[in-house]
Protein backbone atom coordinates (compact mmCIF):
# COMPACT_ATOMS: atom_id res chain seq x y z
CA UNK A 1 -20.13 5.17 11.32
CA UNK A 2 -17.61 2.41 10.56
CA UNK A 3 -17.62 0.92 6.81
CA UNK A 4 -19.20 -2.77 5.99
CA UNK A 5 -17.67 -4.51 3.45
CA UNK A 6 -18.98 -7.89 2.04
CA UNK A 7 -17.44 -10.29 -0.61
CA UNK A 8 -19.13 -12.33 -2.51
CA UNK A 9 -17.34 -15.65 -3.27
CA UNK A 10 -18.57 -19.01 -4.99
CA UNK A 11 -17.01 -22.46 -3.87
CA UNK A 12 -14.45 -23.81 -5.63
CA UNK A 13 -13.05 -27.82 -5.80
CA UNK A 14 -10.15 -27.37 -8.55
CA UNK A 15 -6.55 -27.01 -6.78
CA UNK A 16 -3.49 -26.48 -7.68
CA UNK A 17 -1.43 -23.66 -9.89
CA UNK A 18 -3.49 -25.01 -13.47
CA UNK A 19 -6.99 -24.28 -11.66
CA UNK A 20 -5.73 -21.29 -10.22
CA UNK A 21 -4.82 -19.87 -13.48
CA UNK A 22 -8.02 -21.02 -15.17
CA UNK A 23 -9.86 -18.82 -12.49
CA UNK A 24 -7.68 -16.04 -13.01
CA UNK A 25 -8.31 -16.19 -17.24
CA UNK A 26 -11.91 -15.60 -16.15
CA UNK A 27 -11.54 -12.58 -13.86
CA UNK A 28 -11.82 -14.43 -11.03
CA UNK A 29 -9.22 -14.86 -8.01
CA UNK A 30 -8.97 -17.83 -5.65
CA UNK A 31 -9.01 -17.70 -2.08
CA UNK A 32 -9.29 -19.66 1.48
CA UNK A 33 -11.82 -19.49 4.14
CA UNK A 34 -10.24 -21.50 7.38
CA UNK A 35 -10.55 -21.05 10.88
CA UNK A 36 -13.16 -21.66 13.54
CA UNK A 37 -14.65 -24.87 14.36
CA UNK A 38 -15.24 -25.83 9.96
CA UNK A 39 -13.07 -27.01 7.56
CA UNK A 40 -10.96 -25.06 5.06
CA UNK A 41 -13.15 -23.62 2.44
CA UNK A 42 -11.80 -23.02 -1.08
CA UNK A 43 -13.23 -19.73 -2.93
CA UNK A 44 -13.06 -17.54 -5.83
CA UNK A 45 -14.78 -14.11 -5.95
CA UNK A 46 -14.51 -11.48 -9.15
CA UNK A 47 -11.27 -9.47 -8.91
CA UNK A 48 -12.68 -6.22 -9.91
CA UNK A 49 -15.15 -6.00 -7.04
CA UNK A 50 -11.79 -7.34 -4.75
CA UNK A 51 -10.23 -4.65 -5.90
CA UNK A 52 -13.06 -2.15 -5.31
CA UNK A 53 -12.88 -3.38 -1.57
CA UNK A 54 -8.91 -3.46 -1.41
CA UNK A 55 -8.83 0.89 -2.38
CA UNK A 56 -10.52 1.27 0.95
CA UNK A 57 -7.42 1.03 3.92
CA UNK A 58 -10.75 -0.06 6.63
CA UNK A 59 -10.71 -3.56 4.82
CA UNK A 60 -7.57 -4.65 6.01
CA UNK A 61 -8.52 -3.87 9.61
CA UNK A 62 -12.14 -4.67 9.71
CA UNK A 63 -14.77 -7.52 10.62
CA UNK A 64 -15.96 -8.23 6.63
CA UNK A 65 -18.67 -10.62 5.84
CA UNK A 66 -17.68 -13.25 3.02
CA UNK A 67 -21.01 -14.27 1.21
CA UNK A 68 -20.18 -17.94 -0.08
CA UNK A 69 -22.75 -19.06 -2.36
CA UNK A 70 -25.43 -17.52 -0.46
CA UNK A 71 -23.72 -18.10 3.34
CA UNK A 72 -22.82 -15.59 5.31
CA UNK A 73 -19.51 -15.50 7.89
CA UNK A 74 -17.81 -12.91 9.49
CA UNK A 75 -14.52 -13.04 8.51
CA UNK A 76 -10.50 -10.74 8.37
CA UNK A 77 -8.10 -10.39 5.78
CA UNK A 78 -5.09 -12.34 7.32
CA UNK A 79 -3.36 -12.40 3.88
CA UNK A 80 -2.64 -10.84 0.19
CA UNK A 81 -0.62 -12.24 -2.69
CA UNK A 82 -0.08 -9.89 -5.47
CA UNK A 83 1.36 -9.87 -8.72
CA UNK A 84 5.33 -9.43 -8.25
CA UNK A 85 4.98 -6.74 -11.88
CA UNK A 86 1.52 -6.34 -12.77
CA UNK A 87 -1.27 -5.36 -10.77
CA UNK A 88 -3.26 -8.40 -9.94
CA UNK A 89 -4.68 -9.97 -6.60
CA UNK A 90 -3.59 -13.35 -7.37
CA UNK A 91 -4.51 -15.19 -3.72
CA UNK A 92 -6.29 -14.32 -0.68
CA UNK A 93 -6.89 -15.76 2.66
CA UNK A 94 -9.86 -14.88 5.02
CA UNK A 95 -10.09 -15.80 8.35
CA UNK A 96 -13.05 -17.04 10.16
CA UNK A 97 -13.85 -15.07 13.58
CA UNK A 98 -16.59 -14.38 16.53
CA UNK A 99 -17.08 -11.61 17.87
CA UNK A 100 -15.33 -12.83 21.01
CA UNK A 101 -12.69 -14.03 19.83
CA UNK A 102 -9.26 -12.94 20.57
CA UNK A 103 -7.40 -11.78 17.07
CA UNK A 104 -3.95 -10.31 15.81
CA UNK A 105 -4.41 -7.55 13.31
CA UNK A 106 -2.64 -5.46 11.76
CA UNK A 107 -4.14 -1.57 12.25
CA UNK A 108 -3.14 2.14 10.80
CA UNK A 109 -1.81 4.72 12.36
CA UNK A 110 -3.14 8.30 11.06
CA UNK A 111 -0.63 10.83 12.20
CA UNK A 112 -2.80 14.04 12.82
CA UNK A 113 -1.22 17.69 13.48
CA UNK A 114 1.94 17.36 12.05
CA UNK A 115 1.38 20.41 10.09
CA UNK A 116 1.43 22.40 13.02
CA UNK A 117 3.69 20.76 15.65
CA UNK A 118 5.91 23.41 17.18
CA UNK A 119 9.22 21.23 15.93
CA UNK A 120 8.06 21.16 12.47
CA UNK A 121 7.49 24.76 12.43
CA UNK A 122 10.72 25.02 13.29
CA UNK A 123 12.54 23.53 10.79
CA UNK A 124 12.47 20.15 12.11
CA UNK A 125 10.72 17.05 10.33
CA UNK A 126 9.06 14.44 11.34
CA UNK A 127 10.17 10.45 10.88
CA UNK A 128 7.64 7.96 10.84
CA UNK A 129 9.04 4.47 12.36
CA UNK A 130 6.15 2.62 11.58
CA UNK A 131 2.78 3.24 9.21
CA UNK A 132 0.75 0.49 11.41
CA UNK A 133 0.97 -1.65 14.63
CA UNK A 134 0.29 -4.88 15.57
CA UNK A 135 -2.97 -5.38 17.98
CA UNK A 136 -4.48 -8.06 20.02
CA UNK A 137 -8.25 -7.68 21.03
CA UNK A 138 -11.39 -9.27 20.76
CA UNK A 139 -12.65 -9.20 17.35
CA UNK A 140 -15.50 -6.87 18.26
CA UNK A 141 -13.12 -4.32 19.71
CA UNK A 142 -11.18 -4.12 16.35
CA UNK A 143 -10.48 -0.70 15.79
CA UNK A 144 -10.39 0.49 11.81
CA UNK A 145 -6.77 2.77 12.83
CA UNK A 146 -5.58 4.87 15.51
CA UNK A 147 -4.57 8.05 15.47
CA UNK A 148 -1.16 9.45 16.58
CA UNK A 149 -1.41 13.59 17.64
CA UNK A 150 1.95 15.03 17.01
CA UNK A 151 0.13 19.02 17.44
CA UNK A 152 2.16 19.51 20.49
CA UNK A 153 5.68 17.66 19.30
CA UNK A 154 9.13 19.83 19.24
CA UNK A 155 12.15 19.20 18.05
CA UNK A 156 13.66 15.80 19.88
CA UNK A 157 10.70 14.81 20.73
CA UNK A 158 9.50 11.11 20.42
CA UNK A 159 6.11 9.19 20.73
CA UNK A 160 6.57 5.56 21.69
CA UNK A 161 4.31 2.44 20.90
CA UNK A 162 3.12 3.05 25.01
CA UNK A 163 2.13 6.39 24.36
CA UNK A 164 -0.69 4.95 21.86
CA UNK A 165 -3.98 5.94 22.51
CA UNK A 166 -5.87 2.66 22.33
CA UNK A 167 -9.48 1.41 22.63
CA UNK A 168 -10.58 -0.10 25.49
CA UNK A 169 -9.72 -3.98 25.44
CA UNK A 170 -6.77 -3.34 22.66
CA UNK A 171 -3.33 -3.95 23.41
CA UNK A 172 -0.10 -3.73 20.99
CA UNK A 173 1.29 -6.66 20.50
CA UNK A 174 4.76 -6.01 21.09
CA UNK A 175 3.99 -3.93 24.47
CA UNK A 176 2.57 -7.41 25.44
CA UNK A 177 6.35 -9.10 25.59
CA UNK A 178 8.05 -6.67 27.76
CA UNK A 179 9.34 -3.12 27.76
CA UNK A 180 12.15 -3.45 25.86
CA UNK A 181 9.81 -3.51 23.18
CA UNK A 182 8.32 0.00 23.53
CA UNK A 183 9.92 1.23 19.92
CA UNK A 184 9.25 4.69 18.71
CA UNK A 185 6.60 5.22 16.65
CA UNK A 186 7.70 8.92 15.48
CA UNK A 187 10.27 11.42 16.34
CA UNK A 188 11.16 15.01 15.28
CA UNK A 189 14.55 15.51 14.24
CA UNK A 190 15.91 19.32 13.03
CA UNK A 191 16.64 19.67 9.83
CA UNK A 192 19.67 20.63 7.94
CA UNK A 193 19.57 24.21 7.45
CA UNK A 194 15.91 24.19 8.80
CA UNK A 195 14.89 27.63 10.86
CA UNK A 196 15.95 25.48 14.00
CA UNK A 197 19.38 25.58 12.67
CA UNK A 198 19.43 29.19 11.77
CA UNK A 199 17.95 30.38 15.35
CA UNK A 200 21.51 28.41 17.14
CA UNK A 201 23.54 30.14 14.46
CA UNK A 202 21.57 33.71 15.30
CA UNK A 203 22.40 32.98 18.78
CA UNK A 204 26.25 31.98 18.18
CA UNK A 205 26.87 35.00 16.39
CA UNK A 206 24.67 37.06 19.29
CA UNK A 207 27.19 35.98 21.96
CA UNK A 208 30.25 36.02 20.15
């Protein structure tokens, strides 16, 4: 069962960098609701409970509901502004979406069975390329991550963004502008000294 996740937000009319400040002295941190067929909507909601929401990794690639002064819209995170040196939320942008509507999201990747792939075992270790991937579906097809298995990877071996399990109606973006795009994802490269390493020199000194 997938997470929900609502914010509550009150309107705001006070722009610019002196508002914004004023908000923040009073735990609160401003935001924009925009998209769909209404106008802009200016909004502050109480960082602590942002916060609370922003520990889970499903809010940045879920459908959330934004509660503005009592009205409800389905809404994604399209953007984050945090403190360059303390840790502070200080601007947020949600997007307004349908259910049929056609989004870009960001997603995670969980990389499952690396503990045990045969490569790994063998001395080799495994480089992540990339910690998420760029999606295009219908906002109802939005998956929270996907996973990448790596339980059966050796040494040299590589999984590519086409080699992505996805969810019915999901593409990768990048897949989606030719196949010179297909980039790895991971790969499992012996290590220096690693029990690959060791086996070759076993061998070596076998034959010699």
């Amino acid at each position: 069962m997938q997470e929900t996740f609502e914010i509550n937000a009150v309107s705001r009319s006070a722009q610019g960098k002196g508002a914004s400040r004023r908000l923040r002295r009073e735990g609160l941190v401003p935001g924009i609701v925009y998209g769909g067929d209404k106008t802009p909507e200016l909004v502050a909601t109480k960082h602590n409970e942002l916060i609370r929401h922003l520990q889970h990794e499903a809010v940045y690639s879920h459908i959330l509901t934004v509660n503005v002064d009592g009205a409800k819209q389905k809404v994604v995170l399209k953007d984050l502004q945090r403190h360059p040196a303390k840790p502070f939320v200080i601007h947020f942008d949600l997007l307004r979406v349908a259910d049929t509507d056609r989004i870009k999201m960001h997603v995670p990747l969980h990389f499952l069975g690396e503990d045990v792939a045969p490569g790994v075992k063998q001395g080799g270790r495994a480089f992540h390329h990339f910690t998420d991937v760029e999606v295009v579906c219908q906002a109802q097809d939005l998956p929270e991550y996907i996973e990448v298995d790596l339980s059966g990877m050796g040494i040299g071996d590589i999984v590519h963004l086409s080699d992505l399990q996805m969810p019915e109606g999901v593409e990768v973006l990048a897949l989606t502008q030719g196949a010179d795009h297909d980039d790895a994802v991971v790969v499992i490269q012996a290590g220096r000294g690693g029990a690959a390493a060791e086996d070759a020199g076993t061998e070596g000194g076998e034959g010699a």
